[in-house]
C-alpha atoms as a PDB file:
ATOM      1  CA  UNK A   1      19.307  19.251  15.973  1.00  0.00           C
ATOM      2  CA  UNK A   2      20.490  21.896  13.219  1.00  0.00           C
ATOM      3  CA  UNK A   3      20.351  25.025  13.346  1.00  0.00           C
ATOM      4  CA  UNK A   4      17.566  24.656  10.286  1.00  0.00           C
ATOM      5  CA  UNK A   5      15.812  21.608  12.046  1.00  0.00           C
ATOM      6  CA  UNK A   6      15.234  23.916  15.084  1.00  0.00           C
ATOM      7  CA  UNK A   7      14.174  26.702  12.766  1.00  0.00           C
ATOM      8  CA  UNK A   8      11.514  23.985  10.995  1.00  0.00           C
ATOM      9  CA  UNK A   9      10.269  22.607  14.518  1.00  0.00           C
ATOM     10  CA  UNK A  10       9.538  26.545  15.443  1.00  0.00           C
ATOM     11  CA  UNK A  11       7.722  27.116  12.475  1.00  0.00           C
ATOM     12  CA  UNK A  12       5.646  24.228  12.022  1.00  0.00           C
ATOM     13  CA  UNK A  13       4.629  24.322  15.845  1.00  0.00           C
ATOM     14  CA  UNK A  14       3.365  28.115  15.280  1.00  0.00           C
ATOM     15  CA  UNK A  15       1.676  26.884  11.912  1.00  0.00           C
ATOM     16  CA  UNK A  16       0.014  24.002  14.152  1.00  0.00           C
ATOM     17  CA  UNK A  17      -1.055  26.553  16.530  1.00  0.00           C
ATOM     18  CA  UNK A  18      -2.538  28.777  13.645  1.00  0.00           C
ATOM     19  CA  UNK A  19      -4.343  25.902  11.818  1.00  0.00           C
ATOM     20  CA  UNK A  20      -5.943  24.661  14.828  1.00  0.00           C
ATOM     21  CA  UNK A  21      -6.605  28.632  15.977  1.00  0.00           C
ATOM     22  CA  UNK A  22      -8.148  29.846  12.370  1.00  0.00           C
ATOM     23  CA  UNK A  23      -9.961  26.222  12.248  1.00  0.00           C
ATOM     24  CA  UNK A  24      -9.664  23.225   9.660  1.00  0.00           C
ATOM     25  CA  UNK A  25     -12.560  24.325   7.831  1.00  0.00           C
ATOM     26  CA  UNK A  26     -10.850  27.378   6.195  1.00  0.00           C
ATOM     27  CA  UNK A  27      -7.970  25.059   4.837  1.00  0.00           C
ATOM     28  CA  UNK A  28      -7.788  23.114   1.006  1.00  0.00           C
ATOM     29  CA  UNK A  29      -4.870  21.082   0.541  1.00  0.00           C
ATOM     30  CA  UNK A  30      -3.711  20.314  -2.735  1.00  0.00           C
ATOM     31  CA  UNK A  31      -0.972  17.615  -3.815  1.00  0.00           C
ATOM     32  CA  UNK A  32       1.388  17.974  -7.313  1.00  0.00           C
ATOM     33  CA  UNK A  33       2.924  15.073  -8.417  1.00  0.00           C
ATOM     34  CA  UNK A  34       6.283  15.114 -10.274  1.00  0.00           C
ATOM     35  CA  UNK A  35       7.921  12.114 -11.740  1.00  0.00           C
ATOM     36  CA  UNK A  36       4.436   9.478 -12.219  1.00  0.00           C
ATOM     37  CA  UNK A  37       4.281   7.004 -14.244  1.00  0.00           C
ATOM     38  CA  UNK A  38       2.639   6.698 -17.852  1.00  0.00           C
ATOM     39  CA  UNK A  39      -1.488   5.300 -17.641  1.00  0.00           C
ATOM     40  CA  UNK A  40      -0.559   2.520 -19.485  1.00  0.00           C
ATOM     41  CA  UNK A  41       2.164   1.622 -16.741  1.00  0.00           C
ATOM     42  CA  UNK A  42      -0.346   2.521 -13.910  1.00  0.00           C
ATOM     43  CA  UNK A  43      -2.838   0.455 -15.608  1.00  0.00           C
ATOM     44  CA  UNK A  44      -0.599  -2.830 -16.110  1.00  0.00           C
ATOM     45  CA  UNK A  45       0.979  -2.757 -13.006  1.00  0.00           C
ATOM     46  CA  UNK A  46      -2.423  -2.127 -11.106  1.00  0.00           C
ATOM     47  CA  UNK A  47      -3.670  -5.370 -12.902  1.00  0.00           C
ATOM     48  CA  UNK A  48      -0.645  -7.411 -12.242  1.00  0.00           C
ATOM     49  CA  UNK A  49      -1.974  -6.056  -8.188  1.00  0.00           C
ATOM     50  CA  UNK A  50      -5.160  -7.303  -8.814  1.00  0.00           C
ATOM     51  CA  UNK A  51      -4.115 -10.971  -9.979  1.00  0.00           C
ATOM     52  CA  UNK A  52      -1.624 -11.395  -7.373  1.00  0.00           C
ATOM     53  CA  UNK A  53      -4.453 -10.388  -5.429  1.00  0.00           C
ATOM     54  CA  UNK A  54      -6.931 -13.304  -6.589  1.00  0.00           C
ATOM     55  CA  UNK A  55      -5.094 -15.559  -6.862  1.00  0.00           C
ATOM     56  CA  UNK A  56      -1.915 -15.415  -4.763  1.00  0.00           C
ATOM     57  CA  UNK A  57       1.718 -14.931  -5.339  1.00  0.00           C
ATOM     58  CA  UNK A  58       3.415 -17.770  -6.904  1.00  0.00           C
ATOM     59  CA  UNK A  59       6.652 -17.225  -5.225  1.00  0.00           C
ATOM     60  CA  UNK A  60       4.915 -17.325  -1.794  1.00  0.00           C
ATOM     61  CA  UNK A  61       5.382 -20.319   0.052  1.00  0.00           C
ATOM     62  CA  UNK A  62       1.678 -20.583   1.266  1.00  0.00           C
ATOM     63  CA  UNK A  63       0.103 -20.835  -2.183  1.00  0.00           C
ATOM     64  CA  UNK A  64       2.406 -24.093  -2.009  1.00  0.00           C
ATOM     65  CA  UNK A  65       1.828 -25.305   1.312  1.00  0.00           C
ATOM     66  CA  UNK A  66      -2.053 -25.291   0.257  1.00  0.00           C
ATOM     67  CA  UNK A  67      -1.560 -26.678  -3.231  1.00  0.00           C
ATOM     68  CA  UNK A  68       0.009 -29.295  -1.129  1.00  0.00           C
ATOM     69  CA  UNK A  69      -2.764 -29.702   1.105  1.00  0.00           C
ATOM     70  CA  UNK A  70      -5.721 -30.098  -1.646  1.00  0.00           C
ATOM     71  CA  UNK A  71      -3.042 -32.774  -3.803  1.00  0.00           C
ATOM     72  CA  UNK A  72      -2.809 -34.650  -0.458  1.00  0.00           C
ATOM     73  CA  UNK A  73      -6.877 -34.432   0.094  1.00  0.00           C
ATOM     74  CA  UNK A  74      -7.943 -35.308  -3.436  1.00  0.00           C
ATOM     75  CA  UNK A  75      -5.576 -38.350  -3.320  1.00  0.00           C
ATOM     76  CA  UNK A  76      -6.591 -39.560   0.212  1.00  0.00           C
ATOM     77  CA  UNK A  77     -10.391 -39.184  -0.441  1.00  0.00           C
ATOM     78  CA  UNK A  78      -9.453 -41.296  -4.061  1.00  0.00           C
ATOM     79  CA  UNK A  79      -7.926 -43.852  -2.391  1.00  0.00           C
ATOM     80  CA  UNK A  80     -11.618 -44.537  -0.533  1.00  0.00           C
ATOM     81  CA  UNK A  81     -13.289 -45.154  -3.886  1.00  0.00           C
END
């Protein structure tokens, strides 16, 4: 450990200590972003999610394992007509 890794480790274990001491009701954390992406990006990529989601990834082998599957059903119950 660094001299400045020691010198965090300190510092966030007496920070701990005060947090816990003062009580977590007297704290607001807040987050800033830097660097996002564009709503229209968020928004496309965030449906692209969402159909993967539905409907499975194309590239994954299980969507063509199953595929598989139903072909293999469909033709077996067919063949009983």
């Amino acid at each position: 450990m660094s001299s400045f890794d020691a010198s965090f480790a300190v510092d966030y274990q007496d920070a701990r200590r005060r947090f816990i001491a003062i009580g977590a009701h007297r704290f607001t954390f807040i987050a800033l972003e830097y660097g996002t992406y564009s709503r229209e990006a968020v928004n496309k990529a965030m449906r692209e999610e969402s159909w993967l989601y539905r409907r499975g990834d194309p590239l994954d082998g299980t969507v063509l394992v199953r595929s598989r599957q139903i072909i293999r059903q469909t033709m077996d119950d067919l063949s009983r007509c």
